[in-house]
N, C-alpha and C. Protein backbone atom coordinates (compact mmCIF):
# COMPACT_ATOMS: atom_id res chain seq x y z
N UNK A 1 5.03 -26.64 -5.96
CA UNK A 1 6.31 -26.46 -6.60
C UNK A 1 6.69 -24.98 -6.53
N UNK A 2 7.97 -24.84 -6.13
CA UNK A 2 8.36 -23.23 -6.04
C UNK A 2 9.48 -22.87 -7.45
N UNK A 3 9.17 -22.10 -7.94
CA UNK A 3 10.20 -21.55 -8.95
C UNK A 3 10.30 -19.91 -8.78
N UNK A 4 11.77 -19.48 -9.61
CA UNK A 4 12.06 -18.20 -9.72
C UNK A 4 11.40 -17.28 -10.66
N UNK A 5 10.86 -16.55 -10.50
CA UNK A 5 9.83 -15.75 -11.58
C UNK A 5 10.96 -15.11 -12.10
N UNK A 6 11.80 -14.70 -11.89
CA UNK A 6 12.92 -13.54 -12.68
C UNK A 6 14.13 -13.89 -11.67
N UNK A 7 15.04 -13.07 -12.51
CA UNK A 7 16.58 -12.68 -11.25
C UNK A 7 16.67 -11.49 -11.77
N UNK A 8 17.01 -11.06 -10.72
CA UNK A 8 17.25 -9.39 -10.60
C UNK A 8 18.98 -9.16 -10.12
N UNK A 9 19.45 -8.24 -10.58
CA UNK A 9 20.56 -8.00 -10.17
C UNK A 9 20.77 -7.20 -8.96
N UNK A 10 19.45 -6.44 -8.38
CA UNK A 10 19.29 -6.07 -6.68
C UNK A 10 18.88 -6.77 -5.88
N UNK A 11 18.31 -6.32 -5.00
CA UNK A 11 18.08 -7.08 -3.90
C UNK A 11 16.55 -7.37 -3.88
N UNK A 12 16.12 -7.91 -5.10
CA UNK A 12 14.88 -8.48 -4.90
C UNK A 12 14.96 -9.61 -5.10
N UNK A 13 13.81 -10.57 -5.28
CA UNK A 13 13.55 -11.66 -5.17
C UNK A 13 12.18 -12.29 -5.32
N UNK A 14 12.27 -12.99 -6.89
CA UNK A 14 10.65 -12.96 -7.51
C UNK A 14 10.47 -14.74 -7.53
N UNK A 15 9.33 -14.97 -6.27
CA UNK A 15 8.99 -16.07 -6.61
C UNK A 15 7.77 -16.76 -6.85
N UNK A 16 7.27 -18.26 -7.43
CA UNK A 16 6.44 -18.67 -7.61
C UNK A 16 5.58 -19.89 -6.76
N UNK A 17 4.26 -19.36 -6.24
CA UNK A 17 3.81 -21.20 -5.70
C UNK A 17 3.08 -21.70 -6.64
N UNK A 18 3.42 -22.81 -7.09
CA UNK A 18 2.85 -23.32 -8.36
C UNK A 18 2.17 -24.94 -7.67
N UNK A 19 0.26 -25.01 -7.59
CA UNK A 19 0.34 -25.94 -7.35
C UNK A 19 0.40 -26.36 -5.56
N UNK A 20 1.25 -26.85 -4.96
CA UNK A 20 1.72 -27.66 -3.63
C UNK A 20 2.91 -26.64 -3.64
N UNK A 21 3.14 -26.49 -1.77
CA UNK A 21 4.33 -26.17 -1.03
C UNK A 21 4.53 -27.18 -0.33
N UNK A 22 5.83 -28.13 -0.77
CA UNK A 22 6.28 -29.08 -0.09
C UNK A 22 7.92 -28.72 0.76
N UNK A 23 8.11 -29.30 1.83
CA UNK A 23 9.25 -29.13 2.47
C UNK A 23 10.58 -28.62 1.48
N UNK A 24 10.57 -29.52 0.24
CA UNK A 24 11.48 -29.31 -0.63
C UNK A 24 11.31 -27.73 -0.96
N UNK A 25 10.07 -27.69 -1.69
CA UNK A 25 10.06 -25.88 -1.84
C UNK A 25 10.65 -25.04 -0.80
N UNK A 26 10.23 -25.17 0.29
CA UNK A 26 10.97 -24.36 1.31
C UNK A 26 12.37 -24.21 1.73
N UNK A 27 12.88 -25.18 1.36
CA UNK A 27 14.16 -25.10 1.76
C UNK A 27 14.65 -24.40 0.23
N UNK A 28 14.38 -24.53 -0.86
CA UNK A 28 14.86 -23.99 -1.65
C UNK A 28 14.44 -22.61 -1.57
N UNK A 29 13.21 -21.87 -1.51
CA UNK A 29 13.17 -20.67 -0.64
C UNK A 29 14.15 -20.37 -0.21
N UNK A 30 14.66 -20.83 0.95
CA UNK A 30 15.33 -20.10 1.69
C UNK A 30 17.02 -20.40 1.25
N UNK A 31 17.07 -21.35 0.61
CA UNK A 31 18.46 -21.65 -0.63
C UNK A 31 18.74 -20.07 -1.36
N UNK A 32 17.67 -20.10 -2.24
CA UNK A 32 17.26 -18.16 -2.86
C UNK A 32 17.41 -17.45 -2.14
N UNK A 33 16.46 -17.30 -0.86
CA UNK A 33 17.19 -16.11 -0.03
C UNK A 33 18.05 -16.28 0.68
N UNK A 34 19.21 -16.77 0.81
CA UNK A 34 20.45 -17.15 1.58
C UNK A 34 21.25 -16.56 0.71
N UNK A 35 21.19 -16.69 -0.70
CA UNK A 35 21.92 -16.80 -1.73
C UNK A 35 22.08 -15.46 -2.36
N UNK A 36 21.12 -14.36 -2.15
CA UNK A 36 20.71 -13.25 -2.14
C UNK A 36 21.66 -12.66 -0.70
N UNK A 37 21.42 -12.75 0.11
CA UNK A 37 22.38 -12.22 0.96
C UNK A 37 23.74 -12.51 0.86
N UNK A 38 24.13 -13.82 0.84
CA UNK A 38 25.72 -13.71 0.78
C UNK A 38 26.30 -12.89 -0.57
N UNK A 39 25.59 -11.92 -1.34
CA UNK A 39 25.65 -11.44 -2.21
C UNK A 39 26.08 -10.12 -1.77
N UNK A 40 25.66 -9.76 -0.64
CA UNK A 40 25.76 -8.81 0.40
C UNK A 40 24.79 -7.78 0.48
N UNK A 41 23.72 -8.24 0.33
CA UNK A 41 21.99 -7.24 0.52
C UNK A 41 21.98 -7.38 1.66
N UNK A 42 21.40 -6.27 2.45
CA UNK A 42 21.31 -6.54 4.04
C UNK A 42 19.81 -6.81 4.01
N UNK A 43 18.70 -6.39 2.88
CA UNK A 43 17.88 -6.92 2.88
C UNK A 43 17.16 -7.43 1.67
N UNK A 44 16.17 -7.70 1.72
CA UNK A 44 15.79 -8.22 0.15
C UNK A 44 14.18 -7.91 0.18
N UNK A 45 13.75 -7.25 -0.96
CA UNK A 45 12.64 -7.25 -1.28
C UNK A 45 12.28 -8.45 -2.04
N UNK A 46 10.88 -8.78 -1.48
CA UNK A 46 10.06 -10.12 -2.23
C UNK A 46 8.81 -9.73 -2.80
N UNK A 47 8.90 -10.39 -3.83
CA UNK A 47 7.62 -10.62 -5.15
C UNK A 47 7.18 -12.25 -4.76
N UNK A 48 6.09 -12.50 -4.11
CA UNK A 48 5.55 -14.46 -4.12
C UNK A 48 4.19 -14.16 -4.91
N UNK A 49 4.57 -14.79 -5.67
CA UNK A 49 3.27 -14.82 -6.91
C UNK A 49 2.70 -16.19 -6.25
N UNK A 50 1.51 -15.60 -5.90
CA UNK A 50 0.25 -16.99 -5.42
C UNK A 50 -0.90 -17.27 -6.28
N UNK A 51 -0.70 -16.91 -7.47
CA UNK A 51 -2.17 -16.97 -8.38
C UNK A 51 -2.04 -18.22 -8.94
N UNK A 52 -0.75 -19.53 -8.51
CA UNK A 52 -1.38 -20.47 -8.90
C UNK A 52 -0.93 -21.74 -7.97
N UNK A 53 -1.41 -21.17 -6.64
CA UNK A 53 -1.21 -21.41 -5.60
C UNK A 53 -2.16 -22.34 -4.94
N UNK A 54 -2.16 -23.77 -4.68
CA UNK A 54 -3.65 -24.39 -4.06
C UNK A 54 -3.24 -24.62 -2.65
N UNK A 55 -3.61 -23.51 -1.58
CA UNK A 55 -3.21 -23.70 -0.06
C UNK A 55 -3.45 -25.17 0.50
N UNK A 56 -4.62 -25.51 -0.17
CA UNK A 56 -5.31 -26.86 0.30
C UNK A 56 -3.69 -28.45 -0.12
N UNK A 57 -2.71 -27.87 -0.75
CA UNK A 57 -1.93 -28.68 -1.35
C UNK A 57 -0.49 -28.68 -0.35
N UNK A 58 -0.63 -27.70 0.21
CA UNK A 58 0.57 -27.32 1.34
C UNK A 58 0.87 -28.10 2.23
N UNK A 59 1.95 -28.43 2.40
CA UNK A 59 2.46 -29.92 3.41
C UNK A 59 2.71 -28.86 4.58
N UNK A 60 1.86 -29.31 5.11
CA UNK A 60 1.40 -28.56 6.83
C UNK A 60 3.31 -27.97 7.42
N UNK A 61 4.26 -28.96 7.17
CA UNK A 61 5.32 -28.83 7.98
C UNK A 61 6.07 -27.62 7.48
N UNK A 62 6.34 -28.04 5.93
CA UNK A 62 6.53 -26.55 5.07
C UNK A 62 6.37 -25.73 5.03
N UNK A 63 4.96 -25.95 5.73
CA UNK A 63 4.42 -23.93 6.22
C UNK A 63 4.41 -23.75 7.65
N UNK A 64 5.11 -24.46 8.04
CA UNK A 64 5.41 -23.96 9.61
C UNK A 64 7.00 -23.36 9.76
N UNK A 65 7.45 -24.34 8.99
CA UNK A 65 9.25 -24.11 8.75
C UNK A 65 9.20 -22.94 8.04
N UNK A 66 8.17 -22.28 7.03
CA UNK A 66 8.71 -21.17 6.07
C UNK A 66 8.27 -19.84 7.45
N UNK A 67 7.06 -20.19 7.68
CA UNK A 67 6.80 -19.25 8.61
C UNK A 67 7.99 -19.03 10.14
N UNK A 68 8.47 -20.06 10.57
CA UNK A 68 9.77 -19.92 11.32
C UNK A 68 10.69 -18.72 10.51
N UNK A 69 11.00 -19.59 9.40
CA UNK A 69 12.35 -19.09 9.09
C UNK A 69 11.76 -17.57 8.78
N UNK A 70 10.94 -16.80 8.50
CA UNK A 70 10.37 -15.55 7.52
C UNK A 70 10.48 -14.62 9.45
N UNK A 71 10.10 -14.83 10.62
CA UNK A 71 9.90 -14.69 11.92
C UNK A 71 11.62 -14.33 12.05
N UNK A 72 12.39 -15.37 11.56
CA UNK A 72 13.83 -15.58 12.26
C UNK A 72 14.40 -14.28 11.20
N UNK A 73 13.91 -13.88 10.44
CA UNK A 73 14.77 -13.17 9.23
C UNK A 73 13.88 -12.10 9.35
N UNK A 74 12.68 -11.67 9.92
CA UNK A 74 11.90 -10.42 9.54
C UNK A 74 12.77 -9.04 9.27
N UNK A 75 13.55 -8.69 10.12
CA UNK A 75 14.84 -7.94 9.88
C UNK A 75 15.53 -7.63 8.37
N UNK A 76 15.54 -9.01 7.83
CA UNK A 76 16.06 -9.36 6.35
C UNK A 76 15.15 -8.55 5.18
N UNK A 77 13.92 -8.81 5.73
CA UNK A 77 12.95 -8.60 4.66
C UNK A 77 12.70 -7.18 4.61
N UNK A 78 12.28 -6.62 3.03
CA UNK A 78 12.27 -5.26 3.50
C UNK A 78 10.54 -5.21 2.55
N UNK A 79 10.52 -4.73 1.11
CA UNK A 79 9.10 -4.75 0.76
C UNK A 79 8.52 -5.91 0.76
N UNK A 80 7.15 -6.10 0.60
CA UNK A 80 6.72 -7.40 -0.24
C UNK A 80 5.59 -7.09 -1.03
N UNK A 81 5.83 -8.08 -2.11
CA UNK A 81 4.61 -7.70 -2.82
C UNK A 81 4.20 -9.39 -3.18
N UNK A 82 2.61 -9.41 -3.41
CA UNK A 82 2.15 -10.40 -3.42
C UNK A 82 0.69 -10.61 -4.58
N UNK A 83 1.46 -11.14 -5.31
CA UNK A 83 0.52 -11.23 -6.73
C UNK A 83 -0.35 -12.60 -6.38
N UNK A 84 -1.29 -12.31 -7.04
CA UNK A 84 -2.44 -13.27 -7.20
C UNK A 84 -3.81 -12.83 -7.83
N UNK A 85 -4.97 -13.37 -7.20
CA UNK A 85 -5.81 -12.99 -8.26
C UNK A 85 -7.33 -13.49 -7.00
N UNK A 86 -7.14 -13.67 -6.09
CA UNK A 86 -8.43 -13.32 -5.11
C UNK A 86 -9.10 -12.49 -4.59
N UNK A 87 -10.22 -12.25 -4.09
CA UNK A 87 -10.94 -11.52 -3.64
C UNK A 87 -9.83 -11.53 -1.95
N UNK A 88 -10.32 -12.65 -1.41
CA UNK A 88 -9.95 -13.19 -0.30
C UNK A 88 -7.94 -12.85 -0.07
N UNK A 89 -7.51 -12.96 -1.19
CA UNK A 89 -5.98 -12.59 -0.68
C UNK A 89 -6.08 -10.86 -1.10
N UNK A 90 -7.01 -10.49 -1.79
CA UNK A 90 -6.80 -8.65 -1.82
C UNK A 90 -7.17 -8.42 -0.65
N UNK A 91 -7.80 -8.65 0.03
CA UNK A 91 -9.01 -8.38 1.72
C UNK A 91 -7.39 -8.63 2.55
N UNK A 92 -6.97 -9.81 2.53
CA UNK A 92 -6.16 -10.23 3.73
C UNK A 92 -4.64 -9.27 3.33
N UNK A 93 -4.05 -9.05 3.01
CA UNK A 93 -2.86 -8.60 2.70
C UNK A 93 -2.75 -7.10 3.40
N UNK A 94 -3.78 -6.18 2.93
CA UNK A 94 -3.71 -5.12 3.95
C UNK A 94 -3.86 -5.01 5.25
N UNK A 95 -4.16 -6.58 5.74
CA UNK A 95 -4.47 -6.38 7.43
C UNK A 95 -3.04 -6.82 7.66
N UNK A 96 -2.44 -7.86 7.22
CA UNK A 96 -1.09 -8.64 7.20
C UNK A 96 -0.13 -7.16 7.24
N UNK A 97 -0.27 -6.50 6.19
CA UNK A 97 0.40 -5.05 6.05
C UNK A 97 0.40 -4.00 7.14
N UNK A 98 -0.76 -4.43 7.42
CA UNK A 98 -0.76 -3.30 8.76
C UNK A 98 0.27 -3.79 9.88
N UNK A 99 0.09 -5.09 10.05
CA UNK A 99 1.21 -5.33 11.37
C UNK A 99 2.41 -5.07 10.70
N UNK A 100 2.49 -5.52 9.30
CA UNK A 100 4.22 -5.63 9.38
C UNK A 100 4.42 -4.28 8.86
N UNK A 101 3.61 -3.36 9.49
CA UNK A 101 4.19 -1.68 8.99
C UNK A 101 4.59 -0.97 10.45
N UNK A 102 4.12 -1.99 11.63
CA UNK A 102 4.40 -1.58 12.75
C UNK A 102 5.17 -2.31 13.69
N UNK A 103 5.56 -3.80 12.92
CA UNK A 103 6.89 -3.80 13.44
C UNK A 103 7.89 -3.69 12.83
N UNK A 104 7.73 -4.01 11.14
CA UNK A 104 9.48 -3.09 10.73
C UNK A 104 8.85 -1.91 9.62
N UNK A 105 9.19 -0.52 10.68
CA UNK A 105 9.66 0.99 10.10
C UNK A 105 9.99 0.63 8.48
N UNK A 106 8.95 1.65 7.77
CA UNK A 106 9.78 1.76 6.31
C UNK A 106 9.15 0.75 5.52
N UNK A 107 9.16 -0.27 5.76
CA UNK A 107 8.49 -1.67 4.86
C UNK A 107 7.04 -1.51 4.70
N UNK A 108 6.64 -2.39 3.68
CA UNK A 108 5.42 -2.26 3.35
C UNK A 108 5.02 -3.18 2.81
N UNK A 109 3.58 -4.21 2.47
CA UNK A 109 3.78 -5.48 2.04
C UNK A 109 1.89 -5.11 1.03
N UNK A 110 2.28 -5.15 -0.47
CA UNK A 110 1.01 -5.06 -1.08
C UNK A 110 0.55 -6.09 -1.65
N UNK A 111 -0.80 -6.07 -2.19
CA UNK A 111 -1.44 -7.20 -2.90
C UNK A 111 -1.45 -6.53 -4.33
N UNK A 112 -1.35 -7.41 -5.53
CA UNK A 112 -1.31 -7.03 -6.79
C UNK A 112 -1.99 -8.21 -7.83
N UNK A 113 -3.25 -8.19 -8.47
CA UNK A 113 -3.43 -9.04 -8.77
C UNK A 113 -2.40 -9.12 -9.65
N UNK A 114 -2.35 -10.40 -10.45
CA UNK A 114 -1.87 -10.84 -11.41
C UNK A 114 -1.70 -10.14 -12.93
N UNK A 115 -2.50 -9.43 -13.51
CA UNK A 115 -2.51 -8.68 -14.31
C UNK A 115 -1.66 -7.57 -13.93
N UNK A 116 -1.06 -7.76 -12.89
CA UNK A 116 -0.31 -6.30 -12.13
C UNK A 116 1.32 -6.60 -11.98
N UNK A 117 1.64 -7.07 -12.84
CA UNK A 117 2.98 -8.16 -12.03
C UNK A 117 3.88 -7.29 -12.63
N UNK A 118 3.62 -6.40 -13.98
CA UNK A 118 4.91 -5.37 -14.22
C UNK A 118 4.90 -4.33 -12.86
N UNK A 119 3.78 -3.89 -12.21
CA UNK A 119 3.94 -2.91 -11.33
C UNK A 119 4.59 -3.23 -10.36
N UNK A 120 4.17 -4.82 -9.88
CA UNK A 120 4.46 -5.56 -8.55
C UNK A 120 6.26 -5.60 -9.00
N UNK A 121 6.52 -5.54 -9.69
CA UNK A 121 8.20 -6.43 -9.98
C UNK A 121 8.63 -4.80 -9.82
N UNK A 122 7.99 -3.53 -10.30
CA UNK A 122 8.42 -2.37 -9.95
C UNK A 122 8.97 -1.73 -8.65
N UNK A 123 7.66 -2.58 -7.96
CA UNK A 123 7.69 -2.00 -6.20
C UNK A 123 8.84 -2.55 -5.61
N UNK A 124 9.49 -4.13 -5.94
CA UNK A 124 10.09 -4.69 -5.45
C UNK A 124 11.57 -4.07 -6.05
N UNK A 125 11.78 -3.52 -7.08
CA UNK A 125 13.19 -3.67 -7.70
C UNK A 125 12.83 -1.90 -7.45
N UNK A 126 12.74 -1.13 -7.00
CA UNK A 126 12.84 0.49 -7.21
C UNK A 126 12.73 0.94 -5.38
């Protein structure tokens, strides 16, 4: 299930995987960030809170379509920050970070556990 962690009046964008990512979540994803641009952000910083996230619950198609559409929009995207609470997603996020610091200039994508989510909502909205 995907929900909105906050609304911000910039160009961020705070969300939740709660549980399963089903097709439905995704398209509403990208409902939020559609909805965020015709607002007129040329880009949008993202907050995806995964700390209550079961990958094992993910409808295989949903995460091919989110990963399309995130590929088709990389341009769009500008920080990210990514809350949770693993060993395994603190390890992976800085390698993830490293590419996407070398193909889009300026951006930057961190891991924050969960106990960190005032800082994480900082990085994204400042």
């Amino acid at each position: 299930m995907l929900e909105q962690v906050k609304e911000f009046e910039g160009n961020a964008l705070a969300l939740k995987i709660v549980d399963a990512f089903t097709e439905e979540d995704e398209n509403l994803a990208q409902k939020f960030f559609n909805e965020k641009l015709e607002r007129g952000f040329e880009n949008l910083n993202l907050l995806i809170d995964i700390s209550e996230w079961k990958i094992t619950k993910t409808n295989f198609k949903a995460g091919l379509e989110d990963l399309k559409f995130v590929l088709k929009n990389l341009h769009k995207i500008g920080n990210i920050a990514i809350v949770g609470h693993s060993k395994i997603e603190k390890l992976l996020v800085p390698i993830d970070n490293w590419f996407y610091k070398k193909i889009c200039k300026g951006k930057e994508e961190r891991y924050f556990d969960i106990s960190q989510m005032k800082v994480a909502i900082e990085f994204v909205t400042t």
